[in-house]
Every structure is written in C-alpha cells, then in structure tokens.
N, C-alpha and C. Protein backbone atom coordinates (compact mmCIF):
# COMPACT_ATOMS: atom_id res chain seq x y z
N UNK A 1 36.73 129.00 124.44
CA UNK A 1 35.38 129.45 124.64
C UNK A 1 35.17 130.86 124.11
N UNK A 2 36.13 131.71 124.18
CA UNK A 2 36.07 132.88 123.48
C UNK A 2 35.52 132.87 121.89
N UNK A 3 36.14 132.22 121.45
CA UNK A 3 36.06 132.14 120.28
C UNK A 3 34.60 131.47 119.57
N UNK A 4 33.96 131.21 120.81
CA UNK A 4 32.77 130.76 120.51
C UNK A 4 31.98 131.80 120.65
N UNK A 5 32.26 132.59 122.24
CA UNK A 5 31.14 133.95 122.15
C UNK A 5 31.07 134.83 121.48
N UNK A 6 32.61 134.78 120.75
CA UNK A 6 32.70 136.13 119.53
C UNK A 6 31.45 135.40 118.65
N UNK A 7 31.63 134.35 117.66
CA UNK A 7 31.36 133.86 117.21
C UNK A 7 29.55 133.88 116.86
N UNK A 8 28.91 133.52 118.42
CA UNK A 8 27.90 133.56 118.13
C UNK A 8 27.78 135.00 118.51
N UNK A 9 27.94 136.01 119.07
CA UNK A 9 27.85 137.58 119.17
C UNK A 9 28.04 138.27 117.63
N UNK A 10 28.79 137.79 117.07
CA UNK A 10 28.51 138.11 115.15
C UNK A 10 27.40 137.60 114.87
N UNK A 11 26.99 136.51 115.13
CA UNK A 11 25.32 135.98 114.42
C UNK A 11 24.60 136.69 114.77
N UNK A 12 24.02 136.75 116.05
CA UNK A 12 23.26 138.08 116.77
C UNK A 12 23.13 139.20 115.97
N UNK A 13 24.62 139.73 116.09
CA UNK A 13 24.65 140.95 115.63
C UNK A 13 23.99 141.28 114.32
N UNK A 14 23.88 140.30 113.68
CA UNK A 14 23.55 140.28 112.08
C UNK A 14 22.18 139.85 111.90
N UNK A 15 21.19 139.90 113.51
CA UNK A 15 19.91 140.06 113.27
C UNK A 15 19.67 138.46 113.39
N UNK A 16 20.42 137.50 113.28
CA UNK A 16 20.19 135.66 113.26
C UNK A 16 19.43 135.58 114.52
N UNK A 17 18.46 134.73 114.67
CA UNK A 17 18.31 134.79 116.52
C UNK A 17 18.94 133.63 116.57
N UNK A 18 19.34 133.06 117.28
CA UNK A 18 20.22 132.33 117.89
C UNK A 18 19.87 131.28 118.87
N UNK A 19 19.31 130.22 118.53
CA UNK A 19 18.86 129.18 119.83
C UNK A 19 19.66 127.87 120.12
N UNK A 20 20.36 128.07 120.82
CA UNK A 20 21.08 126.73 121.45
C UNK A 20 20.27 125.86 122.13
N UNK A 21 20.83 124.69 122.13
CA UNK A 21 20.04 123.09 122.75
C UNK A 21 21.03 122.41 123.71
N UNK A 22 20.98 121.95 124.47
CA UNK A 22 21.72 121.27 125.39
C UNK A 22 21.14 119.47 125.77
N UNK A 23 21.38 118.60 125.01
CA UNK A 23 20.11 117.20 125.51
C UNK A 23 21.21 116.98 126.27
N UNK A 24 20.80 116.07 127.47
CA UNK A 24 21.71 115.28 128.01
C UNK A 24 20.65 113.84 127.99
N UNK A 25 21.53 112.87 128.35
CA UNK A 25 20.96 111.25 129.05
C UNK A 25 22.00 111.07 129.91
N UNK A 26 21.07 110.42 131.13
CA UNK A 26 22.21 109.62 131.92
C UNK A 26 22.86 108.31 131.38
N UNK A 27 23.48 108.03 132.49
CA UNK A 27 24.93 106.78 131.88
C UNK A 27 23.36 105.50 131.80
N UNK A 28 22.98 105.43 132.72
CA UNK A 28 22.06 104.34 132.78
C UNK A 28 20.82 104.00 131.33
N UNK A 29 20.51 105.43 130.83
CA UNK A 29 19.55 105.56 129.63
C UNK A 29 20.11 105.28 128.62
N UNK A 30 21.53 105.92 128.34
CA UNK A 30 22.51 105.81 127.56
C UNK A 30 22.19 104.05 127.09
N UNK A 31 23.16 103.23 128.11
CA UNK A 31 23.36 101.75 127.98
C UNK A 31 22.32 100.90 127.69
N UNK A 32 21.15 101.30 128.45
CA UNK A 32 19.61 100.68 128.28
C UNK A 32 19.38 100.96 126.30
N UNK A 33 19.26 102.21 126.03
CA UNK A 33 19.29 102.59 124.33
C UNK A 33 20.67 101.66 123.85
N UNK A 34 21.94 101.92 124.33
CA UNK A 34 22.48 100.68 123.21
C UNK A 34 22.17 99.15 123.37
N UNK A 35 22.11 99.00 124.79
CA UNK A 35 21.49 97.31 124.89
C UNK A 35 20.42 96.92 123.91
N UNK A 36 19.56 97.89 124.38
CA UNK A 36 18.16 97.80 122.85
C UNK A 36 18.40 97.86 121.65
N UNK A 37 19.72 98.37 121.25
CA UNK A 37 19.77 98.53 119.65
C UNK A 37 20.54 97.33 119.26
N UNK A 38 21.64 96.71 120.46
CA UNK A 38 22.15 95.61 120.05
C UNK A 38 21.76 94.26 119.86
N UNK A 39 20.68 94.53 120.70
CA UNK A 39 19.76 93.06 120.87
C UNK A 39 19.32 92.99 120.08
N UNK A 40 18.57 93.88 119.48
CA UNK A 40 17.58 93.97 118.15
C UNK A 40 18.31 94.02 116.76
N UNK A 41 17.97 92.90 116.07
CA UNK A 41 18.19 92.45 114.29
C UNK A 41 17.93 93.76 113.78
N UNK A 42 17.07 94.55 113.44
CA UNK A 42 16.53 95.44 113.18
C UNK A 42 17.02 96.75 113.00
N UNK A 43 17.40 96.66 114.53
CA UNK A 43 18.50 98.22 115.09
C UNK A 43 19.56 98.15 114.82
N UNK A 44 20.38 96.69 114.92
CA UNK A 44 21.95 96.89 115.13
C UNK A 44 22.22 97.72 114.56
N UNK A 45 21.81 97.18 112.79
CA UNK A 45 23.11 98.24 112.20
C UNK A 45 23.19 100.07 112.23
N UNK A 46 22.08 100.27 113.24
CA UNK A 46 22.70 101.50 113.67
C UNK A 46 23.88 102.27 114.80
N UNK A 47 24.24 100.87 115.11
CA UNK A 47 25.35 101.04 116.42
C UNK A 47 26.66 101.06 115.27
N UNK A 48 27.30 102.22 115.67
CA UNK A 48 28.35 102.61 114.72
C UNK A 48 29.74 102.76 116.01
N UNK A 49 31.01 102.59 115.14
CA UNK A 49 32.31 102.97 116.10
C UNK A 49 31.80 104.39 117.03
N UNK A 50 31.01 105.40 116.34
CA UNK A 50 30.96 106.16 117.10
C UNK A 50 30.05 106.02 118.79
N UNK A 51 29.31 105.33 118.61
CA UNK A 51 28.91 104.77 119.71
C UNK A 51 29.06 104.16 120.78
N UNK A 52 30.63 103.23 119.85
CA UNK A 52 31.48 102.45 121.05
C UNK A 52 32.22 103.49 121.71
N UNK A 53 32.51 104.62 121.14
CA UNK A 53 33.01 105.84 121.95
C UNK A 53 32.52 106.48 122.94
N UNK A 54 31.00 106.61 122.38
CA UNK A 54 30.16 107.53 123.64
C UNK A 54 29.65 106.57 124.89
N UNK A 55 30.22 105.69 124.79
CA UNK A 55 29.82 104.59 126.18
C UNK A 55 30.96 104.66 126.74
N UNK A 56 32.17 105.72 126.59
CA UNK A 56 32.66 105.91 127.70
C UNK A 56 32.49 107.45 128.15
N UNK A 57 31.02 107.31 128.95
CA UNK A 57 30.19 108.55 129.42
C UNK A 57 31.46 108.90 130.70
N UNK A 58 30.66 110.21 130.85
CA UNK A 58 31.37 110.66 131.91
C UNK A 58 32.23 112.39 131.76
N UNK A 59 33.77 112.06 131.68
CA UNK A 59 34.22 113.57 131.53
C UNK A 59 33.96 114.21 130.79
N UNK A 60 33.62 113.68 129.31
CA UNK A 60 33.56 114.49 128.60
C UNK A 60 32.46 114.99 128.28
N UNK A 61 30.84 114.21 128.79
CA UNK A 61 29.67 115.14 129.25
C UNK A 61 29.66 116.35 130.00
N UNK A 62 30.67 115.80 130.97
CA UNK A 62 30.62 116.98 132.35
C UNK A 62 31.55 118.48 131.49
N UNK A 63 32.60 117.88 130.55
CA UNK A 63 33.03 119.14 129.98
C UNK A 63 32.28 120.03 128.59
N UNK A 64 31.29 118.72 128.09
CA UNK A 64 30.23 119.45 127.22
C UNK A 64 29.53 120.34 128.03
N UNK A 65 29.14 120.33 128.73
CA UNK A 65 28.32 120.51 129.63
C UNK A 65 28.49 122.34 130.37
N UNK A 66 29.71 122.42 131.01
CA UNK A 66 30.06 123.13 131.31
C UNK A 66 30.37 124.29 129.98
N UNK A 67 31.29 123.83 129.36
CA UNK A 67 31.41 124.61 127.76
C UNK A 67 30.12 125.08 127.60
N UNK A 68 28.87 124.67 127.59
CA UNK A 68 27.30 124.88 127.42
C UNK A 68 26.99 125.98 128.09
N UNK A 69 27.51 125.69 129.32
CA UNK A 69 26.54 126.79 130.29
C UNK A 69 27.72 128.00 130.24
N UNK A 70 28.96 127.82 130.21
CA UNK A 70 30.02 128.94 129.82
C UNK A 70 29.29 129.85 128.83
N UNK A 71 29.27 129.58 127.57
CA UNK A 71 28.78 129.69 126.64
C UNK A 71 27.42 130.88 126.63
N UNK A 72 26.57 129.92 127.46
CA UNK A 72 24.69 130.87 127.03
C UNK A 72 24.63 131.90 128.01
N UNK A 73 25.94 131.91 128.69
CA UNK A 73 25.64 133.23 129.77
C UNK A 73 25.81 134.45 128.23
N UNK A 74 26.75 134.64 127.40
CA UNK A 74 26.74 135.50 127.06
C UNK A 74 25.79 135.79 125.76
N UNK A 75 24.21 135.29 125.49
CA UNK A 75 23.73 134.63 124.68
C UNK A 75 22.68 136.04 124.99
N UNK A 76 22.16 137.29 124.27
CA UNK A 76 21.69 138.41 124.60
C UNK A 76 19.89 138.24 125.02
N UNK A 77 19.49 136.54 124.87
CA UNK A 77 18.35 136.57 125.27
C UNK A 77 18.00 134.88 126.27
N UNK A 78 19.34 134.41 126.37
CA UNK A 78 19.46 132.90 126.66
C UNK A 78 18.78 132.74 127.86
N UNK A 79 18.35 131.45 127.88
CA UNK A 79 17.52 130.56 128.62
C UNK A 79 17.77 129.69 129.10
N UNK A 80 17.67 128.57 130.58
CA UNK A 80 18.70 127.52 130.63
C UNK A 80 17.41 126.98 131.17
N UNK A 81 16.92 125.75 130.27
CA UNK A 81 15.41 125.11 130.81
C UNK A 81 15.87 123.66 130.89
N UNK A 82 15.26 123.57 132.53
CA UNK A 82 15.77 121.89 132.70
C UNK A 82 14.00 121.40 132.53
N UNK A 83 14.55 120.38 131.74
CA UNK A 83 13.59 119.43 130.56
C UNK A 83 12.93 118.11 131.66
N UNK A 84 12.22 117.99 131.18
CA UNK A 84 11.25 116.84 132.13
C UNK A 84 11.13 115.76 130.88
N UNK A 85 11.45 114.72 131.15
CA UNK A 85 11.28 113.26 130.15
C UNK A 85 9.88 112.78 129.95
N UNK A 86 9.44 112.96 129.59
CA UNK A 86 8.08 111.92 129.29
C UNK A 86 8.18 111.35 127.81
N UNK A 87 8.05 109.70 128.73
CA UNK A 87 8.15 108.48 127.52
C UNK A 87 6.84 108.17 127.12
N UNK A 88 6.32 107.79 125.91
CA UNK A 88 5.10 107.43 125.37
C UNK A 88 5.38 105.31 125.35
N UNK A 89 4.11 105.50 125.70
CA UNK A 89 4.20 104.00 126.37
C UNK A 89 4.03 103.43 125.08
N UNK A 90 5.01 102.73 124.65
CA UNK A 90 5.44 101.20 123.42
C UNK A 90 4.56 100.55 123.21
C-alpha cells in the first residue's frame, strides 16, 4: 500500500488532480447480471474466463475494498461517497 501512496502523492505533486472510483455490486446483482448475459444469445459472448473468476465474490472484494479506503485517506482532497443505485426501467 505504500507504494501506492507514494505513487499517487507524485501525481498530486505534479499538479495531476487525482480522482479515484470505488464501484462495488453485491454477490446477488453480480449473479442476476451473469444469469442475464448467459441466458441471452445476444450477450453470451460477453461472458469471458474472466468472469468465471469474479463469481467467486467475496474475499477478494472485501480486500479491494479495504486497499481502497487504506489508500484515499492519504488522497490531499479525497472523498468517500456512498452511491445510491437507481435503475432506469427496461
């Protein structure tokens, strides 16, 4: 993690502004989006190996996650905004 705050503390420094993003989905939104892409002729072929990976949710959100918020504490103007979902009706 160090090596990340140096990291972005050089961008800063060099006048960059600097905006980090954090999305999350739950396990349940997650599966509902690949069920939909698998069912569908259309979508499949966007379900890639990498996908069969991220359906095993869990630790390694919780350690993105944390790394994230480690991270924007040292961020010289950071913000931590929890996001509200609104779906547009299909």
């Amino acid at each position: 993690m160090s090596q990340i705050n140096e990291f972005e503390k050089m961008i800063q420094e060099s006048g960059i502004h600097l905006i980090k993003l954090y999305f999350s989905i739950t396990k349940t939104e997650q599966e509902r989006h690949f069920k939909d892409i698998l069912n569908s002729p259309i979508k499949k072929w966007k379900y890639s190996n990498i996908d069969k990976k991220l359906r095993c949710f869990g630790t390694n959100t919780q350690s993105i996650k944390r790394l994230y918020l480690k991270t924007l504490k040292n961020m010289h103007h950071g913000r931590l905004l929890k996001l509200i979902e609104k779906r547009m009706q299909e």
